[in-house]
Structures are given as structure tokens and as C-alpha cells.
Protein backbone atom coordinates (compact mmCIF):
# COMPACT_ATOMS: atom_id res chain seq x y z
CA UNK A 1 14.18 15.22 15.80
CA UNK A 2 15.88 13.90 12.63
CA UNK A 3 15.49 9.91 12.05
CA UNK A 4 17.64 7.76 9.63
CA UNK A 5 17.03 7.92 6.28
CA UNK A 6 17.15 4.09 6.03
CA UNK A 7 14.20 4.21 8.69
CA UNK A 8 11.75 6.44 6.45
CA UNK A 9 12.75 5.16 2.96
CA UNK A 10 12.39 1.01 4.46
CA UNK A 11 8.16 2.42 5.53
CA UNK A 12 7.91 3.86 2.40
CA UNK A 13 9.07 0.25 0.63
CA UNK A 14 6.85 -1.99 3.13
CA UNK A 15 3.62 1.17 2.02
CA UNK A 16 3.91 0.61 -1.38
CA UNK A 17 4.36 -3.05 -1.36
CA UNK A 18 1.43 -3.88 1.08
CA UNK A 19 -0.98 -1.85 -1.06
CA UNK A 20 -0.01 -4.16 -4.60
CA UNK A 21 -0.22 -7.41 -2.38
CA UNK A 22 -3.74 -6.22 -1.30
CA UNK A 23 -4.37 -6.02 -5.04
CA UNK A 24 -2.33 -9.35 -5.76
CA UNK A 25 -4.13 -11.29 -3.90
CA UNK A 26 -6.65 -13.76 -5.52
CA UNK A 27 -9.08 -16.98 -4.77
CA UNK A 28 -6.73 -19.64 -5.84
CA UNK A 29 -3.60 -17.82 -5.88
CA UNK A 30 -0.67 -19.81 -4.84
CA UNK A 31 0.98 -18.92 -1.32
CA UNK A 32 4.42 -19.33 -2.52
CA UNK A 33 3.74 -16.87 -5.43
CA UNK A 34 2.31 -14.19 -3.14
CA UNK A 35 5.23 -14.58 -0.53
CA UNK A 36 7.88 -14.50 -3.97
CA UNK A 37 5.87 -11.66 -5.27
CA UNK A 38 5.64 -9.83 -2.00
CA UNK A 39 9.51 -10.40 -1.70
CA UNK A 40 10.59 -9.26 -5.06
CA UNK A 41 8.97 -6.38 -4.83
CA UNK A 42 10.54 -5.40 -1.75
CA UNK A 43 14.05 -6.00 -3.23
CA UNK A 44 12.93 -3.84 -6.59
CA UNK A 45 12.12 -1.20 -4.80
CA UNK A 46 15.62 -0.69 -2.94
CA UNK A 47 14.94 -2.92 0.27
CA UNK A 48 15.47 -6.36 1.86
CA UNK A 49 12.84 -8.34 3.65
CA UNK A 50 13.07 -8.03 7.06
CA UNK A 51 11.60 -11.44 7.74
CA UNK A 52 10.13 -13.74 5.14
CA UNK A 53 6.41 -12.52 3.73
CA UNK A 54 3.63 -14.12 6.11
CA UNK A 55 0.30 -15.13 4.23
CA UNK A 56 -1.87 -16.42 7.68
CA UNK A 57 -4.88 -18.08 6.51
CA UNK A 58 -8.29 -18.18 8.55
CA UNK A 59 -7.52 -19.47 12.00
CA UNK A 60 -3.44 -19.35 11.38
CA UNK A 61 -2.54 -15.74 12.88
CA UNK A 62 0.70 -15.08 12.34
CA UNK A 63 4.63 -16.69 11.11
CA UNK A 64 3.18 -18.92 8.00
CA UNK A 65 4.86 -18.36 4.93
CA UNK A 66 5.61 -20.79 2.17
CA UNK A 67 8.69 -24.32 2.19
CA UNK A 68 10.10 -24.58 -0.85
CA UNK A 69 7.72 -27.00 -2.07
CA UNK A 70 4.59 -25.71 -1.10
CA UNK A 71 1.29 -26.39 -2.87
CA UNK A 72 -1.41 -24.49 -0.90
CA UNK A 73 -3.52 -22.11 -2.28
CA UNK A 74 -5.74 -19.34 -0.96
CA UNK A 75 -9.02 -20.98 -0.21
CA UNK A 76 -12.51 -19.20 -0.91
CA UNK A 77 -14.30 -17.28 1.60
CA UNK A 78 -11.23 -16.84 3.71
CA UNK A 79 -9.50 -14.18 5.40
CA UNK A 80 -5.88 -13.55 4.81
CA UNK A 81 -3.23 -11.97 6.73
CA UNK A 82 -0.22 -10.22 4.46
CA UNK A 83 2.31 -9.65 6.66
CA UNK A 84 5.52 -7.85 5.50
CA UNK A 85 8.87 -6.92 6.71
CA UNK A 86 11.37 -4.55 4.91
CA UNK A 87 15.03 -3.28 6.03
CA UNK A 88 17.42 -0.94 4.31
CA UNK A 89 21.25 -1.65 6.73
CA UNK A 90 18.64 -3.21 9.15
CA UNK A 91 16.49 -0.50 9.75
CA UNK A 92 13.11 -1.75 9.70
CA UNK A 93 9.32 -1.46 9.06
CA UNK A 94 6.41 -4.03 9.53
CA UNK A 95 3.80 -3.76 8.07
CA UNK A 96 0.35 -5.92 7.72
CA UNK A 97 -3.02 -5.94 5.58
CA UNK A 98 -5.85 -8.49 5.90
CA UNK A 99 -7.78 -9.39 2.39
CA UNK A 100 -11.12 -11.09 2.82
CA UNK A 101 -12.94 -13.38 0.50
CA UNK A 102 -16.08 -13.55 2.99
CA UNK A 103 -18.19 -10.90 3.38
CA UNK A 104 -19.57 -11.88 6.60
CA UNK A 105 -15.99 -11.56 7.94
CA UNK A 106 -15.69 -7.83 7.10
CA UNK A 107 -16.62 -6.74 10.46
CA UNK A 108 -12.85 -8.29 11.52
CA UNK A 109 -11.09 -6.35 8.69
CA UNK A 110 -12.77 -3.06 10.01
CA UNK A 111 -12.68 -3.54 13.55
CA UNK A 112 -8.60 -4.45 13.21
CA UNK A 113 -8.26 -1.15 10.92
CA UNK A 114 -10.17 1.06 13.14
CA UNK A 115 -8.15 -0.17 16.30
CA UNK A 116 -4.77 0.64 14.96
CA UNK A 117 -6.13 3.90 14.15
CA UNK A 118 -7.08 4.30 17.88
CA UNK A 119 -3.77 2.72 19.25
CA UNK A 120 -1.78 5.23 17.11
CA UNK A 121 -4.09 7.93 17.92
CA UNK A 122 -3.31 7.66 21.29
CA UNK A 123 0.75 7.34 21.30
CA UNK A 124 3.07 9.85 22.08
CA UNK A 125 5.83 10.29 24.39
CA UNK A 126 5.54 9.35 28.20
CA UNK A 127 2.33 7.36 27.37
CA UNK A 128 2.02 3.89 28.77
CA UNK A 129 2.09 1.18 26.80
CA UNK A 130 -1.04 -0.37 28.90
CA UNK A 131 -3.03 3.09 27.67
CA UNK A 132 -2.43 2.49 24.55
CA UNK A 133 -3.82 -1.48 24.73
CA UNK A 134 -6.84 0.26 26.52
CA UNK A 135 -7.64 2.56 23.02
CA UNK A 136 -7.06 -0.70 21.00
CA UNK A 137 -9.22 -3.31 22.79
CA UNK A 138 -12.13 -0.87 23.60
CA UNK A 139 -12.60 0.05 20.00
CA UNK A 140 -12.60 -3.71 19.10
CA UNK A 141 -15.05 -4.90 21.90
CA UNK A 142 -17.22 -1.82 20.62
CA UNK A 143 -18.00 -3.51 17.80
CA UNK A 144 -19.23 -6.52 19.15
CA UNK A 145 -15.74 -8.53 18.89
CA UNK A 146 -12.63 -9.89 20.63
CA UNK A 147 -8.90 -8.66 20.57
CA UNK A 148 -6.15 -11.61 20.56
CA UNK A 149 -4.88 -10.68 24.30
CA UNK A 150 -1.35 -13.15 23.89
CA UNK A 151 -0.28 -11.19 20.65
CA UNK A 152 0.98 -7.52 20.90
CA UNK A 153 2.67 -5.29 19.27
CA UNK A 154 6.83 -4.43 19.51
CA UNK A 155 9.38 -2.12 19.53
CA UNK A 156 12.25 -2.80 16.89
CA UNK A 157 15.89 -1.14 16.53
CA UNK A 158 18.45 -1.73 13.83
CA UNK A 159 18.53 -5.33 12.76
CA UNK A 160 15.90 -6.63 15.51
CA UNK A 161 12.43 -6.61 15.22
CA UNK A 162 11.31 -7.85 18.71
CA UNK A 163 13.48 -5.56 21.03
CA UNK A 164 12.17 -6.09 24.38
CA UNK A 165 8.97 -3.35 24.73
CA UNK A 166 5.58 -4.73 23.50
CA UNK A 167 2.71 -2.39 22.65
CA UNK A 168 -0.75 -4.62 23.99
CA UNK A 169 -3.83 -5.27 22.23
CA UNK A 170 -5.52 -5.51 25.50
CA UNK A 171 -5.79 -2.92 28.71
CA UNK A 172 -3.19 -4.40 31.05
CA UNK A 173 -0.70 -3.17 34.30
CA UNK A 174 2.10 -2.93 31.60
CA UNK A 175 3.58 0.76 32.65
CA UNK A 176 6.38 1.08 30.90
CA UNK A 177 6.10 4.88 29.00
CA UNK A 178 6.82 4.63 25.50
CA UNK A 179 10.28 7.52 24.90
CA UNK A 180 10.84 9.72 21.95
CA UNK A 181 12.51 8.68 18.66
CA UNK A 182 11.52 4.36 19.59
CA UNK A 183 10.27 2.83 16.67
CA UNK A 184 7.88 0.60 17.03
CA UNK A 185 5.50 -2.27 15.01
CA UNK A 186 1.61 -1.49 16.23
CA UNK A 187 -0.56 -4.97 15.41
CA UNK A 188 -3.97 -5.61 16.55
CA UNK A 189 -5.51 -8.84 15.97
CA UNK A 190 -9.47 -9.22 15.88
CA UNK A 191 -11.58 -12.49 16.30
CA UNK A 192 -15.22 -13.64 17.02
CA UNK A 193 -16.90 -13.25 20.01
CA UNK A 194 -17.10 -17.22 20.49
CA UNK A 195 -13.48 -17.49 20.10
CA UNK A 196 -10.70 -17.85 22.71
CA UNK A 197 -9.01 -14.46 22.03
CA UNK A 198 -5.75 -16.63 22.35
CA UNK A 199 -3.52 -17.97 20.05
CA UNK A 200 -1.45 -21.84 20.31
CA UNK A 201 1.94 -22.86 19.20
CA UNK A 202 1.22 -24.75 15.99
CA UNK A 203 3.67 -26.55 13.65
CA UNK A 204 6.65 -24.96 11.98
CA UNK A 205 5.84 -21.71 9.53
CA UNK A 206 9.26 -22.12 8.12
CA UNK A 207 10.73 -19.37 9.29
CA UNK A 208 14.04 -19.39 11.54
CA UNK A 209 16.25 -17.32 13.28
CA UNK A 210 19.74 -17.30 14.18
CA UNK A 211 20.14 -17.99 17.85
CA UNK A 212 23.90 -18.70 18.93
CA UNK A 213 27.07 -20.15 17.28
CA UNK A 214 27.36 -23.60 18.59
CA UNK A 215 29.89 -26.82 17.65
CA UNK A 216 28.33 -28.16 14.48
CA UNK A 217 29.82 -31.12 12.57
CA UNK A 218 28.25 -30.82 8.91
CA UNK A 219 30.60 -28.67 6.29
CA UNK A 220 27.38 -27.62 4.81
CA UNK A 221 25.86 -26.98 8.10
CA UNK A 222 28.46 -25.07 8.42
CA UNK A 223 28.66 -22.88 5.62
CA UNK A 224 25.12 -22.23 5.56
CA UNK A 225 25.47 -20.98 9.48
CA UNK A 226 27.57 -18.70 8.35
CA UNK A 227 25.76 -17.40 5.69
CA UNK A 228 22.42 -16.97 7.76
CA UNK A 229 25.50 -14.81 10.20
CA UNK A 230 26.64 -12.59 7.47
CA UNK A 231 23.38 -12.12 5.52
CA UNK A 232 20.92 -11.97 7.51
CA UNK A 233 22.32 -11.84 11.06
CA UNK A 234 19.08 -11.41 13.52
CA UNK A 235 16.15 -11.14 11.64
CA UNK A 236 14.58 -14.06 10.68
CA UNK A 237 14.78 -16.04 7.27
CA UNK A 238 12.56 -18.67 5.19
CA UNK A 239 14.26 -22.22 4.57
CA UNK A 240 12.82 -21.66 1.11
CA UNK A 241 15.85 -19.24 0.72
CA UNK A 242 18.41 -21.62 1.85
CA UNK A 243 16.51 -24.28 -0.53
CA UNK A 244 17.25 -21.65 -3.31
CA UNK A 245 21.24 -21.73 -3.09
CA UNK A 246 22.14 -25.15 -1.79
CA UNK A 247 21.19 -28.46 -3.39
CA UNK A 248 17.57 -29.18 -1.55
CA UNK A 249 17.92 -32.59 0.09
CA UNK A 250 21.51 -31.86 1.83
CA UNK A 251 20.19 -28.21 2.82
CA UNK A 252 17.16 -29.58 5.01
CA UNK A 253 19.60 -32.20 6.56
CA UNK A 254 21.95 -29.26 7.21
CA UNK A 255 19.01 -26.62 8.57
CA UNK A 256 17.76 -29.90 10.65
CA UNK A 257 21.45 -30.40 12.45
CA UNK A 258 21.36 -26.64 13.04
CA UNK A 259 18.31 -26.99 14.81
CA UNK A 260 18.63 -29.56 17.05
CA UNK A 261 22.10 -28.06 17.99
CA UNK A 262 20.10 -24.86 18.59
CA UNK A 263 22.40 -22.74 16.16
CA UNK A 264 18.96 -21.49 15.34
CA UNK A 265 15.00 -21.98 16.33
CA UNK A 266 11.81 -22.44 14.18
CA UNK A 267 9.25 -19.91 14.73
CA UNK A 268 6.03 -21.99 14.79
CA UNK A 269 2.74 -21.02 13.37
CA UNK A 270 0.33 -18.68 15.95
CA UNK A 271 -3.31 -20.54 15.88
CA UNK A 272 -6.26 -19.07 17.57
CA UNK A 273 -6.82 -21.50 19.96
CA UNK A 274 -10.52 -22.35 18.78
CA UNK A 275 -9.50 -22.28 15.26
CA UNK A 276 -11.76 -19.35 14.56
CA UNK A 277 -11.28 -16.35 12.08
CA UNK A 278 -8.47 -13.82 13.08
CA UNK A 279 -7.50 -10.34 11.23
CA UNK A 280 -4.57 -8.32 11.56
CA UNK A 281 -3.41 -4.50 10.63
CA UNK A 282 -0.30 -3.03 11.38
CA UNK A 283 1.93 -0.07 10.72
CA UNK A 284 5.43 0.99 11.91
CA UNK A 285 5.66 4.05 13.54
CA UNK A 286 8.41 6.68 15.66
CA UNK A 287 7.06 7.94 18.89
CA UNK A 288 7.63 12.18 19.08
CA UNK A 289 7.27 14.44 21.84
CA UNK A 290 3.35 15.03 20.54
CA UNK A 291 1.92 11.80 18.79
CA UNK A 292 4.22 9.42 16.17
CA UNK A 293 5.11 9.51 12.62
CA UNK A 294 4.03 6.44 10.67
CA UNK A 295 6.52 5.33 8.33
CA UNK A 296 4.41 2.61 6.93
CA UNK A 297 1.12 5.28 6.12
CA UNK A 298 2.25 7.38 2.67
CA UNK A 299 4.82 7.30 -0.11
């Protein structure tokens, strides 16, 4: 079965790119210049982020990446989620690599590795999605830890990277079969055994998506509605990038009226809920009729 070129070439991006931000990352790096970096790169090599670059410190699992102004930095002895999205005419790959700055916490880093290993192991056509969850949280519970059971992997198609199907990090009754030639993101997320294994709604993480065309009375509102249409269509987007081409002040007014209209919705930061340690690993992959192809593995 043939796949878009687009498909392989956007893995091979979001590869090379994850294994220099593993590398990039320092104690007392800036976030801002490690989502930049992350997103330069991506646009170097030939692709377009898919979604804005996520650094998730600690606690914070998933959808932080930098405002315009931010100041933080990467703390010591923390563990940090890189989480990366590329696209070539919307055809996507997500991708995800934890660094950690506390050796005690290395036992997370492996135990999320070693789980997407299992999960991919055991994917191939007409295998349910719950089977799958089973591979992943048994190898993470093996080693003396605890999978986050509300975040799961998805299935993406052109231009959408949550299309309907999740992939579990937990055994569950979910029995829908996973079918050749779907492409999906596979993301387990490890945490202590004293933790939750759940993650809350936080604040913002300053990244939005287009939702729906609505009456909007702003001209700038306006135009930059229509440029989060045309550019970037479904996939979501950083209000740092909207800071970058529209004078700052008027552009948060405008992204504001757009929100409480509901032309768009924040994606808030995922927190576990006892604010304790989470890692992440992820790779894209394409189901076949006798395992998967990960795009996100080699280049």
C-alpha cells in the first residue's frame, strides 16, 4: 500500500527535529527559544508546524508552549516534555521526547519509551484499540509506575490531528479495530505511583484553534480570522504568531473578541491532578495489514 509522500517526508521532519531539541535543551534555557528553535527548524527543513512546539514542565503534561512575552525558563531537576507537530499540505506527524534534569526521575523517561515500544509492537490491522492500551499500561505498571488513564493517543488525517479514534494508555472496553493505511499519533504518559494518573484543565497554554465563523465586529478581528482560515485552517496555532504580524496590544484585544464569540477556543494546559512528575513519548505511525510503519522512527 503506497502512502503520500507528504505523509513520510512530514515523519522524517518531526525525526530529525525531535532528536536536535533533545540535544537543545538546557538548565536555564528559555521556553520561548526552544519552542522558536523547535519551529524554525521544522520550517528549514521543508515543513510547517502542525501545532505550536509544546515544552510541558514537571507536573504540566501537555498544550504549554510559550505567549509572546514569556520569561520562564527550564528549571533544574525537572522533566520536560518536547512535543512537536509537523505538516507538509496538512499531512501530519506528532511526535514527542521527554529530557530529564533529575536522575531520580529516569525511571518515567524509560518506562514512557518502553511502553510506546509495546503499544506499537502490538498494532496492526483489525486490532482493538483497547489491546493495544492493555500492551501500554502493563509495561508501565511493570515497572512499578502509573499510566495517565484521561490522555490517549489519536488518529489524524489531512489537516486534523484529533480525528475521532483514540489509541488508550490504559486497558479499557474501547473495541473499535484499528483499519489499514489510518495514521495515527501513539502517546503514553507515565507518573508516580502516589499520583492521580489523571490530568486537570489548567489555565490557557496559548494555543488556539479555529472553531466556526461567527459575526465579529473588530476589522482586525476580522482580518486576523481570516488569516488563522487561510493559513492554518484546523490545526491549532500559538497567539505568539499572531503577536508576530499584528501590532501586540490590538492583536490580544482582537484574539480576546474572537474568543468570547467562539470564532475559536483556547486549549488549556493538561496538569496531573496531584501536581506530580509526568513523561511523555510519542511517534506517528500507519497501521498495515501486519504491524505499522513509523514515520516519526528514521531519516
Amino acid at each position: 500500500m503506497e502512502y503520500p509522500e507528504e505523509l513520510i517526508k512530514s515523519g522524517e521532519i518531526a525525526c530529525k527535529v525531535r532528536e536536535r531539541a533533545r540535544d537543545y535543551v538546557k538548565v536555564g534555557s528559555k521556553v520561548i527559544d526552544v519552542c522558536e528553535k523547535v519551529e524554525t527548524w521544522i520550517k528549514e527543513l521543508g515543513g510547517l508546524p502542525a501545532f505550536p512546539c509544546n515544552v510541558d514542565i514537571n507536573e504540566i503534561a501537555a498544550h504549554y508552549t510559550s505567549p509572546w512575552d514569556d520569561s520562564s525558563i527550564i528549571p533544574p531537576d525537572s522533566l520536560v516534555k518536547i512535543d512537536i507537530g509537523v505538516h507538509i499540505d496538512g499531512y501530519p506527524a506528532d511526535t514527542a521526547v521527554t529530557v530529564c534534569f533529575n536522575p531520580e526521575l529516569n525511571r518515567l523517561v524509560e518506562a514512557a519509551e518502553m511502553a510506546l515500544e509495546a503499544g506499537i509492537r502490538s498494532i496492526k490491522a483489525d486490532v482493538k484499540a483497547s489491546e493495544v492500551g492493555y500492551a501500554i499500561e502493563n509495561t508501565i505498571r511493570l515497572m512499578g509506575l502509573k499510566p495517565i488513564r484521561n490522555l490517549t493517543g489519536h488518529k489524524m488525517a489531512r489537516y486534523v490531528i484529533h480525528a475521532g479514534e483514540i489509541i488508550p494508555n490504559v486497558s479499557t472496553l474501547d473495541g473499535h479495530k484499528l483499519r489499514e493505511g489510518e495514521v495515527y499519533a501513539v502517546e503514553p504518559f507515565t507518573t508516580l505511583l502516589d499520583a492521580s494518573g489523571e490530568v486537570r484543565d489548567g489555565p490557557s497554554g496559548y494555543i488556539f484553534q479555529f472553531q466556526k465563523k461567527r459575526a465579529i465586529e473588530g476589522k482586525l478581528s476580522k482580518e486576523i480570522l481570516k488569516m488563522i482560515q487561510t493559513r492554518y485552517r484546523t490545526l491549532p496555532f500559538a497567539s505568539r504568531w499572531i503577536m508576530r504580524e499584528f501590532p501586540k496590544s490590538e492583536a490580544k484585544g482582537a484574539l480576546e473578541e474572537l474568543l468570547r464569540s467562539k470564532c475559536i477556543h483556547a486549549y488549556p494546559q493538561l496538569i496531573e491532578m496531584k501536581n506530580r512528575p509526568v513523561a511523555q513519548a510519542e511517534h506517528t505511525l500507519i497501521v498495515t495489514k501486519d504491524g505499522c510503519e513509523v514515520t516519526t522512527a528514521k531519516y
